[in-house]
N, C-alpha and C. Protein backbone atom coordinates (compact mmCIF):
# COMPACT_ATOMS: atom_id res chain seq x y z
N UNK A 1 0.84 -1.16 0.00
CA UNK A 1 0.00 0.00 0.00
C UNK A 1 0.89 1.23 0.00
N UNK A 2 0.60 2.07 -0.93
CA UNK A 2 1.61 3.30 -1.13
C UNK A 2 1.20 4.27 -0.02
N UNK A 3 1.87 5.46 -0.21
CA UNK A 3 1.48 6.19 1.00
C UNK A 3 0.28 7.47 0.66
N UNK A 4 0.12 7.18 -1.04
CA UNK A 4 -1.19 7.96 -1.50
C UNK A 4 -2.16 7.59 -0.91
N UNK A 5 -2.42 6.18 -0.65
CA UNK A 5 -3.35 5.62 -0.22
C UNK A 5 -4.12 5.80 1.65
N UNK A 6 -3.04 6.38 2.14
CA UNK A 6 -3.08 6.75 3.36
C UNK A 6 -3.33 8.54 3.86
N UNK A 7 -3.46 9.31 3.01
CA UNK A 7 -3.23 10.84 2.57
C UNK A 7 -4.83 10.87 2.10
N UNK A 8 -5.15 11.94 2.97
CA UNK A 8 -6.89 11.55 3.48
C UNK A 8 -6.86 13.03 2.56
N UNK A 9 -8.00 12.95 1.72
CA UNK A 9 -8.71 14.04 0.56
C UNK A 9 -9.79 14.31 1.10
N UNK A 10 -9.40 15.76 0.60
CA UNK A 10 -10.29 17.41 1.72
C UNK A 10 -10.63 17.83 0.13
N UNK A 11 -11.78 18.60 0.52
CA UNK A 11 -12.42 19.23 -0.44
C UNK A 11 -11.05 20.47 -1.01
N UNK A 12 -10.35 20.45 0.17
CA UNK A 12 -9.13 21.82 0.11
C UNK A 12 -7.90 20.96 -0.47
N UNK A 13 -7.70 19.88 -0.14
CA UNK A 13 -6.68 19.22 -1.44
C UNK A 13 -5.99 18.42 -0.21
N UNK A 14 -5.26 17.56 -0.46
CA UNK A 14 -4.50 16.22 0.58
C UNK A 14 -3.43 17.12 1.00
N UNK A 15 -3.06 18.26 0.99
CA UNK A 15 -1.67 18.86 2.26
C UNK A 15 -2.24 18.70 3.51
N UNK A 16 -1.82 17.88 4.38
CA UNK A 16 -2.51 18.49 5.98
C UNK A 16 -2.18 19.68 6.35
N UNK A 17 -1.00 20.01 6.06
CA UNK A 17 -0.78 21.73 6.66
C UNK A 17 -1.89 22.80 5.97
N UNK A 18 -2.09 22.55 4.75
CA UNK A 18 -2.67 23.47 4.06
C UNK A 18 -4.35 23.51 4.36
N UNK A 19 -4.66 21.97 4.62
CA UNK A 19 -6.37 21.66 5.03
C UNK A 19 -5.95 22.52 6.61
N UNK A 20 -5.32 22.57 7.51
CA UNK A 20 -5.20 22.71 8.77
C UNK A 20 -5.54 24.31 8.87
N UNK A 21 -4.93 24.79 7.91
CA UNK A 21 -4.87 26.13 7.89
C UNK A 21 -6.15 26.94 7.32
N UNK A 22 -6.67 26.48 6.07
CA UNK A 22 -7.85 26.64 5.42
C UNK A 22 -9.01 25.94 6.62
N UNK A 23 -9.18 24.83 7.28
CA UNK A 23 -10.29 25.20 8.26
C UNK A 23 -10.08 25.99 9.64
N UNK A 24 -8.55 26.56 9.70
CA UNK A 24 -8.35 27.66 11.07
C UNK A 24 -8.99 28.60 10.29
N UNK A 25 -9.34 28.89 9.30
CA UNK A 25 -9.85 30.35 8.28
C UNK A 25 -11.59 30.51 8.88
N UNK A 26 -11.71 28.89 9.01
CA UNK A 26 -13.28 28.73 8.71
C UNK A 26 -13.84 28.59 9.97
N UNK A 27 -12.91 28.83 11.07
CA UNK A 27 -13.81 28.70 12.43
C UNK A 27 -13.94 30.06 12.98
N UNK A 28 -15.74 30.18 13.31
CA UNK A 28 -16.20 30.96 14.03
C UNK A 28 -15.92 30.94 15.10
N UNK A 29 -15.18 32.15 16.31
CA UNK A 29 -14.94 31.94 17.72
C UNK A 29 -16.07 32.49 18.42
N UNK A 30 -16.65 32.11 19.59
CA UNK A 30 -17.85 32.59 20.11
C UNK A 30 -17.01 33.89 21.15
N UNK A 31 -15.87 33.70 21.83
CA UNK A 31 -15.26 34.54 22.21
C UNK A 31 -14.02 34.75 21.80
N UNK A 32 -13.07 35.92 21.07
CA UNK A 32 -12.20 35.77 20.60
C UNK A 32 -10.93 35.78 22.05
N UNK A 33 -9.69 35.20 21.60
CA UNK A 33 -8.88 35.16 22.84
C UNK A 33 -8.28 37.24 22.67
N UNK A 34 -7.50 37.56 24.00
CA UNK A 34 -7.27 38.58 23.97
C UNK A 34 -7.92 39.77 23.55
N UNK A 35 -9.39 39.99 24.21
CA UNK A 35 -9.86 41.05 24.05
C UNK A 35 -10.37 41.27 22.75
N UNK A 36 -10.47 40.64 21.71
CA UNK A 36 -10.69 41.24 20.32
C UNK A 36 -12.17 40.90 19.74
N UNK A 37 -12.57 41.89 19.25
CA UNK A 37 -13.78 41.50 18.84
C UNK A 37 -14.69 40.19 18.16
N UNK A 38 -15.45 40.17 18.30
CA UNK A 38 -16.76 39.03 17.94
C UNK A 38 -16.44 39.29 16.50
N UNK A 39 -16.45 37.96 15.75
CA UNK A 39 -16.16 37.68 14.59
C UNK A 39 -17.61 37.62 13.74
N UNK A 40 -19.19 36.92 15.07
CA UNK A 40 -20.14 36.29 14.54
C UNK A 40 -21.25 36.73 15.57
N UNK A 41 -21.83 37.66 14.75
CA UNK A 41 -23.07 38.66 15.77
C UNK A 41 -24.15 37.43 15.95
N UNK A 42 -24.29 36.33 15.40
CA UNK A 42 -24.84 35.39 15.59
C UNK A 42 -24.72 34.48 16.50
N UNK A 43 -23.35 33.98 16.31
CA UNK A 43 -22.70 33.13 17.56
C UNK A 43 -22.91 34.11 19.11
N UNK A 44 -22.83 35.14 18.68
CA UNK A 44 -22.91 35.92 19.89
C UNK A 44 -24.60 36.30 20.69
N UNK A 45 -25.30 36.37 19.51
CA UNK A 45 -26.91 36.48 19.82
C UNK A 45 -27.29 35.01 20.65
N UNK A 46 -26.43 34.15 19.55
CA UNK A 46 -27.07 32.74 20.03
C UNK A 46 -26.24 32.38 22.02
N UNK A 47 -25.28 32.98 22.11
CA UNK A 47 -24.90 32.51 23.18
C UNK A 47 -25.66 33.22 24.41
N UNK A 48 -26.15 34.49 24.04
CA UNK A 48 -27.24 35.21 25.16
C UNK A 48 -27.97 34.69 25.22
N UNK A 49 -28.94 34.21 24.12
CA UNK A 49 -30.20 33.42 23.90
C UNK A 49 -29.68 32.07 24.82
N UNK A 50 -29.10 31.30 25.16
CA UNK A 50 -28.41 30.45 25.83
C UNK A 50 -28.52 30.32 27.38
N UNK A 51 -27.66 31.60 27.26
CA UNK A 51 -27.44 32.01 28.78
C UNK A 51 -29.09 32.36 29.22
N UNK A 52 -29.86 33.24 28.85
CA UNK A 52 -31.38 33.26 28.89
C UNK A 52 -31.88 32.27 29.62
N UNK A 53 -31.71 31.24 28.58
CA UNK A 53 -32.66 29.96 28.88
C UNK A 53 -32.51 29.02 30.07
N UNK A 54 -30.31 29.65 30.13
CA UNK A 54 -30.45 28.50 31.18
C UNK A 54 -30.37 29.30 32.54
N UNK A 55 -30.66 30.19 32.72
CA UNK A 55 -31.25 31.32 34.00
C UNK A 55 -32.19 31.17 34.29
N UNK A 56 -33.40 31.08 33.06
CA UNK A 56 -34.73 30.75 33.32
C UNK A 56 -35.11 29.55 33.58
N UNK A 57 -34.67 28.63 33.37
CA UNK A 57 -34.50 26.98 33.68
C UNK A 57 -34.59 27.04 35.31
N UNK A 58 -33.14 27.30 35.54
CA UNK A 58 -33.01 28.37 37.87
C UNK A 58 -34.09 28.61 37.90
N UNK A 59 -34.88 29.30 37.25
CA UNK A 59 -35.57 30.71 37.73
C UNK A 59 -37.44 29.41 37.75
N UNK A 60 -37.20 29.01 36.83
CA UNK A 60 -38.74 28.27 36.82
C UNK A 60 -38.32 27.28 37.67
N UNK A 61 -37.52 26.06 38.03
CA UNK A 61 -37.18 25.76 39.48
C UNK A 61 -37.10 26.10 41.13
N UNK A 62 -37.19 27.25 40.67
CA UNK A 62 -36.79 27.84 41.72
C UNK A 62 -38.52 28.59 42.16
N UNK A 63 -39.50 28.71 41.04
CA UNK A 63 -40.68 29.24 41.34
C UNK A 63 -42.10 28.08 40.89
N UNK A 64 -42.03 26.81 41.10
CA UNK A 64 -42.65 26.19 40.36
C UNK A 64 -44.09 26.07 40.86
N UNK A 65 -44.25 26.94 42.43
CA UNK A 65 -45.38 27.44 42.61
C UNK A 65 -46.39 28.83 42.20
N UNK A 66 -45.59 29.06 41.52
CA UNK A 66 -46.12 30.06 40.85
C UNK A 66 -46.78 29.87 39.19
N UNK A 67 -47.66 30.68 39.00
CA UNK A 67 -48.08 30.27 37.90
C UNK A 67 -46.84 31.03 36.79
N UNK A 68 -47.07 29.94 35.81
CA UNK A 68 -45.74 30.24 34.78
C UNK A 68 -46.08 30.01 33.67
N UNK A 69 -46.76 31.32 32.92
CA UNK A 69 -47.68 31.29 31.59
C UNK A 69 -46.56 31.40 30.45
N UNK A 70 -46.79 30.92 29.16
CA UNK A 70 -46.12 31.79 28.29
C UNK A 70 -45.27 33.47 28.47
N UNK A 71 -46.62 34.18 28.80
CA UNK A 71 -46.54 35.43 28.79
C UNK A 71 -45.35 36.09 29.76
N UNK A 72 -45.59 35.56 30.86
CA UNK A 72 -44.55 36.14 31.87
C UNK A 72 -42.96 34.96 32.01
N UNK A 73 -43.44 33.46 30.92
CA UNK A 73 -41.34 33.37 30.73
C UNK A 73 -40.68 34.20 29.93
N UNK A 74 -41.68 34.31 29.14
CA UNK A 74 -41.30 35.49 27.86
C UNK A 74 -40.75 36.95 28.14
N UNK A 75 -41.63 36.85 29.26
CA UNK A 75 -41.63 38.75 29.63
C UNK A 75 -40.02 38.66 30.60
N UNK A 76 -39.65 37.29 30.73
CA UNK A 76 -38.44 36.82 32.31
C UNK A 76 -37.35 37.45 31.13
N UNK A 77 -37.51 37.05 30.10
CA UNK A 77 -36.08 36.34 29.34
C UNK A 77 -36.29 38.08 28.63
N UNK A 78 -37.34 38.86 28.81
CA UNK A 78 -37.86 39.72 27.65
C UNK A 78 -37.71 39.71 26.04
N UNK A 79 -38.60 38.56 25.56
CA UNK A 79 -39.00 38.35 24.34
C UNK A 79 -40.10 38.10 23.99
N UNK A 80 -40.71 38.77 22.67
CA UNK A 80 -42.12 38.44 22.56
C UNK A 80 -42.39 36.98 22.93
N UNK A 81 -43.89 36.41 23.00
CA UNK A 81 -44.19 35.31 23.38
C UNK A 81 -43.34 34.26 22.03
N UNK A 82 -44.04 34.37 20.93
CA UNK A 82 -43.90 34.16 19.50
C UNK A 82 -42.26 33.51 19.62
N UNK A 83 -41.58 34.54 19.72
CA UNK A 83 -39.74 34.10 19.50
C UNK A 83 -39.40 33.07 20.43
N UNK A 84 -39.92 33.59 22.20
CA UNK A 84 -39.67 33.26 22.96
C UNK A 84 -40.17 31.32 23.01
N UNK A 85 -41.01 31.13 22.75
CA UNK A 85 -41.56 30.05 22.42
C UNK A 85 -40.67 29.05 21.16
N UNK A 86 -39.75 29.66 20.34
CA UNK A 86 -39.71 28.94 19.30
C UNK A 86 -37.82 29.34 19.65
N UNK A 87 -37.37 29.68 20.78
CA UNK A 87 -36.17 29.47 21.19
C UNK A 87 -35.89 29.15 22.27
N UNK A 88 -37.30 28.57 22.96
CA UNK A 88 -37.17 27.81 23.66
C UNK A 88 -36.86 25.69 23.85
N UNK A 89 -37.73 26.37 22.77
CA UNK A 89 -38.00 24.83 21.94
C UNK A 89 -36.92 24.27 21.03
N UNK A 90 -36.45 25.49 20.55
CA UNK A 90 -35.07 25.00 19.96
C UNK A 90 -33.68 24.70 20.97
N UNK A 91 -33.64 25.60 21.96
CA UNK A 91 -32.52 25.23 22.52
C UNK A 91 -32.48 24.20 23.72
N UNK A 92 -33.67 23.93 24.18
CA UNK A 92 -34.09 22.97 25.23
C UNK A 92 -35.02 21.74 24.68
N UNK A 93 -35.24 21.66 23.36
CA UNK A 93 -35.90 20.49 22.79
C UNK A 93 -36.96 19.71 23.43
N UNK A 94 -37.83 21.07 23.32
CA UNK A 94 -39.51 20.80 24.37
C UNK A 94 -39.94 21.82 24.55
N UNK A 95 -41.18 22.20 24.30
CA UNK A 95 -41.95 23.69 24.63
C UNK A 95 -42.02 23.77 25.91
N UNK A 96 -41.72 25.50 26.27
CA UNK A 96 -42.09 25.60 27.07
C UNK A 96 -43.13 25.18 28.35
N UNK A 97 -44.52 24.94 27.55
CA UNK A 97 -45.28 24.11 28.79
C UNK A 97 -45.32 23.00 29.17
N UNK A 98 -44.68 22.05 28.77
CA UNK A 98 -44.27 20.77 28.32
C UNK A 98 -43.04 20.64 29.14
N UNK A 99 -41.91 21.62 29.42
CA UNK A 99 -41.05 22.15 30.13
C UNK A 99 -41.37 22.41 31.63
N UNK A 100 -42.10 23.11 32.06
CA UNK A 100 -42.67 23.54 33.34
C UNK A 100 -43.79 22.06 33.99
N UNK A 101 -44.61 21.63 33.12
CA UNK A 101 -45.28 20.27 33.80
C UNK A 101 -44.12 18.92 34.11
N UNK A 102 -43.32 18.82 33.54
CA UNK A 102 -42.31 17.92 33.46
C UNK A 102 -41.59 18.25 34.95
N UNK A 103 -40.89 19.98 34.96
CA UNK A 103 -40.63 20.20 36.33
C UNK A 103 -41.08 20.20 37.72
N UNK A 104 -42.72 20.14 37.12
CA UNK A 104 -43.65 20.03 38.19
C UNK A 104 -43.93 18.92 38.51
N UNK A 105 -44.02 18.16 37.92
CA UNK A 105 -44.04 16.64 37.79
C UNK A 105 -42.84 16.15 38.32
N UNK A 106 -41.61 15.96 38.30
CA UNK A 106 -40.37 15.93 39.05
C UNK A 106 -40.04 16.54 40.18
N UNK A 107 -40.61 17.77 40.52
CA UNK A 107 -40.27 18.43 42.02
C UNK A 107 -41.93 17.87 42.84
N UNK A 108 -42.46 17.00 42.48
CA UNK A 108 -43.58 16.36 43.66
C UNK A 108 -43.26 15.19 43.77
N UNK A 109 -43.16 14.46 42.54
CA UNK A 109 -42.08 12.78 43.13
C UNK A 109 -40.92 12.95 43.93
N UNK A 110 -40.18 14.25 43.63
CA UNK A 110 -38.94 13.89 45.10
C UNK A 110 -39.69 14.10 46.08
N UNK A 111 -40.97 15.28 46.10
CA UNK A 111 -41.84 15.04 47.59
C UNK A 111 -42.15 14.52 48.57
N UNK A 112 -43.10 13.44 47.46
CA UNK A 112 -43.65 12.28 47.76
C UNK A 112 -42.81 11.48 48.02
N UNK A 113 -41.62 11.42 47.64
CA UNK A 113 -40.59 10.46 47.91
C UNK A 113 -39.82 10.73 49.07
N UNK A 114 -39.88 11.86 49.64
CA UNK A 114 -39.08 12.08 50.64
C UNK A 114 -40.09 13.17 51.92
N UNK A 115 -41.40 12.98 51.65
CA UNK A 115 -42.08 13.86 52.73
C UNK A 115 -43.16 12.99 52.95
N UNK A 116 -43.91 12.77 54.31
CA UNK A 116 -45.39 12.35 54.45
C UNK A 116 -46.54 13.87 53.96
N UNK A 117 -46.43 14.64 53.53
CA UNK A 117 -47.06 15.78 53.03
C UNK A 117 -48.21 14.97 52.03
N UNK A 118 -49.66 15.64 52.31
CA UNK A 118 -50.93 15.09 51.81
C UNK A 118 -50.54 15.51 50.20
N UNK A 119 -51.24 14.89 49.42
CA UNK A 119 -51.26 15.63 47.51
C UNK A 119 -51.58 16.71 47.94
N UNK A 120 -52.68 16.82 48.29
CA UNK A 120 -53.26 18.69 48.09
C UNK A 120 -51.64 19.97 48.36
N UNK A 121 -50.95 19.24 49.67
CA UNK A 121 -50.31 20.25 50.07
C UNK A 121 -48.78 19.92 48.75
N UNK A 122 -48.95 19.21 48.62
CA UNK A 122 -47.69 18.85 47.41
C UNK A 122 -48.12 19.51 46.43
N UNK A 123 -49.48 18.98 45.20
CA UNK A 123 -49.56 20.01 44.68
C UNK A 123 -49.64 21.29 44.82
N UNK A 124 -49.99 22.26 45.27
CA UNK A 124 -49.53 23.28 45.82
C UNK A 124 -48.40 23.64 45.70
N UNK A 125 -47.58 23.39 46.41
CA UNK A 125 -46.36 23.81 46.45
C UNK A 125 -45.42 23.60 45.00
N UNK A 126 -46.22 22.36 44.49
CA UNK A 126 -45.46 22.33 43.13
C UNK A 126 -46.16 23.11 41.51
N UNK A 127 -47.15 23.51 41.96
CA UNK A 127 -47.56 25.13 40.84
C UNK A 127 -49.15 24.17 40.65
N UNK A 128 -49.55 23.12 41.09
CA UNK A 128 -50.43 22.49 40.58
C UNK A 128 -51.53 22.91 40.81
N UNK A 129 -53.14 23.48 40.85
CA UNK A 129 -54.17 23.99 40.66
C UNK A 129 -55.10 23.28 41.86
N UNK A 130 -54.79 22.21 41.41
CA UNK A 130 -55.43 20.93 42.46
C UNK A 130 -54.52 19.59 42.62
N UNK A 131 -55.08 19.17 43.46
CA UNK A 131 -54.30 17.50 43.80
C UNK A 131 -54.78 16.59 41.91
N UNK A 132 -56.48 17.07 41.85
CA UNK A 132 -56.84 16.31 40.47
C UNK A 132 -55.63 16.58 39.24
N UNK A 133 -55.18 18.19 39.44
CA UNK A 133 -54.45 18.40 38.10
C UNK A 133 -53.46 17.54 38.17
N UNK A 134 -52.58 17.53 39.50
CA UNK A 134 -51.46 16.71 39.55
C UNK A 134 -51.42 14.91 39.29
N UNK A 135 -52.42 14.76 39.33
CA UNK A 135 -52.86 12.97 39.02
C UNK A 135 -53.35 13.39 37.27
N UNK A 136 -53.59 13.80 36.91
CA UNK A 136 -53.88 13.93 35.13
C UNK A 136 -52.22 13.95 35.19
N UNK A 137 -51.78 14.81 35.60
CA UNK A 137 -50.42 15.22 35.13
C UNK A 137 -49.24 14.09 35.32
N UNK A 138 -49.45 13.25 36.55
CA UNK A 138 -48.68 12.57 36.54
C UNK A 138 -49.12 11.07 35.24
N UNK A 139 -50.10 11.20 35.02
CA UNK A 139 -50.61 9.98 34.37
C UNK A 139 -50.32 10.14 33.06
N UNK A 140 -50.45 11.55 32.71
CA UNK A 140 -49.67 11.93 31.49
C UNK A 140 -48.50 11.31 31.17
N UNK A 141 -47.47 11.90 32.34
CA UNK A 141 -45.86 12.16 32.07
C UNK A 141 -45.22 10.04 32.64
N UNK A 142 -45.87 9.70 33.72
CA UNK A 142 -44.93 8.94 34.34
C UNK A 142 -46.33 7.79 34.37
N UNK A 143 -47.29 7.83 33.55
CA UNK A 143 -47.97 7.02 33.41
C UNK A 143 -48.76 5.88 35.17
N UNK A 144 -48.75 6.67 35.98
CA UNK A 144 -48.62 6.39 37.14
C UNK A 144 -49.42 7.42 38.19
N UNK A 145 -50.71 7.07 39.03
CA UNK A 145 -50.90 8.30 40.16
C UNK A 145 -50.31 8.79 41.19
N UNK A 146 -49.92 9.71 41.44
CA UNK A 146 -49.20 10.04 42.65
C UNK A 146 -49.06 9.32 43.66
N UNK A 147 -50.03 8.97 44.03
CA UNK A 147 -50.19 7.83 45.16
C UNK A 147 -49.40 6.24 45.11
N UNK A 148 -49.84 6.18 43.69
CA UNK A 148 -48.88 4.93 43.04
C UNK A 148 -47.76 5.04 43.17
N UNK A 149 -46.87 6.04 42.34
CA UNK A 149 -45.45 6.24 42.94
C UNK A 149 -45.12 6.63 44.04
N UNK A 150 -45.83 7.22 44.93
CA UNK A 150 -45.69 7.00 46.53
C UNK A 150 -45.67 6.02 47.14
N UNK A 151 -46.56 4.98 46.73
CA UNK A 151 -46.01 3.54 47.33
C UNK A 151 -45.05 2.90 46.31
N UNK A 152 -44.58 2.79 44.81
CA UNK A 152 -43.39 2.69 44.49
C UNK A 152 -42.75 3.21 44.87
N UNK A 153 -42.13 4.47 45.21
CA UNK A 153 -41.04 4.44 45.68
C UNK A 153 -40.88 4.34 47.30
N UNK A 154 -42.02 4.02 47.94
CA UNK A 154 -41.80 3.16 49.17
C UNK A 154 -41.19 2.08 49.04
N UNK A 155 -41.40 1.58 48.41
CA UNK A 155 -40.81 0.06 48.51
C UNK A 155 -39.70 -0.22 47.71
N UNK A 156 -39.43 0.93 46.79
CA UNK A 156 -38.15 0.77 46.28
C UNK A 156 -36.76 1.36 47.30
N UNK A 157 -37.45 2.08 48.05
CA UNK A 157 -36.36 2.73 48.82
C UNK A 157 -35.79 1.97 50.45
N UNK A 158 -35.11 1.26 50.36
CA UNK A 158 -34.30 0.56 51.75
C UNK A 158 -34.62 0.84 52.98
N UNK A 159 -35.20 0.42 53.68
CA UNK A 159 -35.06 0.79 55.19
C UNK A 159 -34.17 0.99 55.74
N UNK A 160 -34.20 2.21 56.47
CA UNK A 160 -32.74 2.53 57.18
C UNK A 160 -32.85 1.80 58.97
């Protein structure tokens, strides 16, 4: 086997120095080193849009008793509903409300899993309307009633 045969073909031609150099041409830096300006008002939009989402991620954790409409994540991150919705979905791969029931749904199973606290007072605390919403909701997401995974994870969890 010759050594042509081993000399890997780039759209830029088989030099490695020369491919090496022609894709250092072609990379966008999101921060340039030493102070120097943004190469890519895009890379740069997209990394706020980023940082946004994952503040508001904290921020809806951190309030999941509160009601958390479209209108006011939108108004958190300040973007119309419209954008806000369709960069949410892109950068977290799940709409927003779909996003917030999922969290709500996850911060009452560690609850239930770790408190004798009635549903009513769980939902509650976890943004839920009623104990009923939270049993639709869990039957939705984890195919299971609250109560059910309250005694699953009774019995999955060891006696101390």
């Amino acid at each position: 086997m010759g050594s042509d045969s081993l000399t890997a073909r780039t759209p830029w031609g088989s030099n490695p120095v020369s491919t090496v150099c022609t894709l250092e041409k072609l990379v966008l830096f999101l921060r340039r080193p030493g102070g120097q300006a943004q190469l890519s008002v895009s890379l740069a939009a997209q990394a706020k849009e980023m940082k946004s989402m994952q503040e508001l991620q904290v921020w809806i954790a951190e309030n999941l008793y509160q009601q958390l409409s479209l209108p006011i994540l939108a108004d958190r991150v300040a973007m119309s509903v419209r954008n806000f919705e369709r960069v949410f979905t892109r950068e977290l791969g799940v709409s927003p409300a779909r996003y917030v029931l999922e969290m709500r749904v996850e911060a009452a199973r560690r609850m239930l899993e770790r408190t004798k606290k009635k549903l009513e007072q769980i939902a509650l605390a976890c943004g839920f309307s009623s104990a009923d919403a939270m049993r639709r909701a869990f039957l939705r997401t984890l195919r299971m009633t609250p109560l059910g995974c309250r005694r699953h994870l009774s019995l999955s969890t060891p006696s101390k």
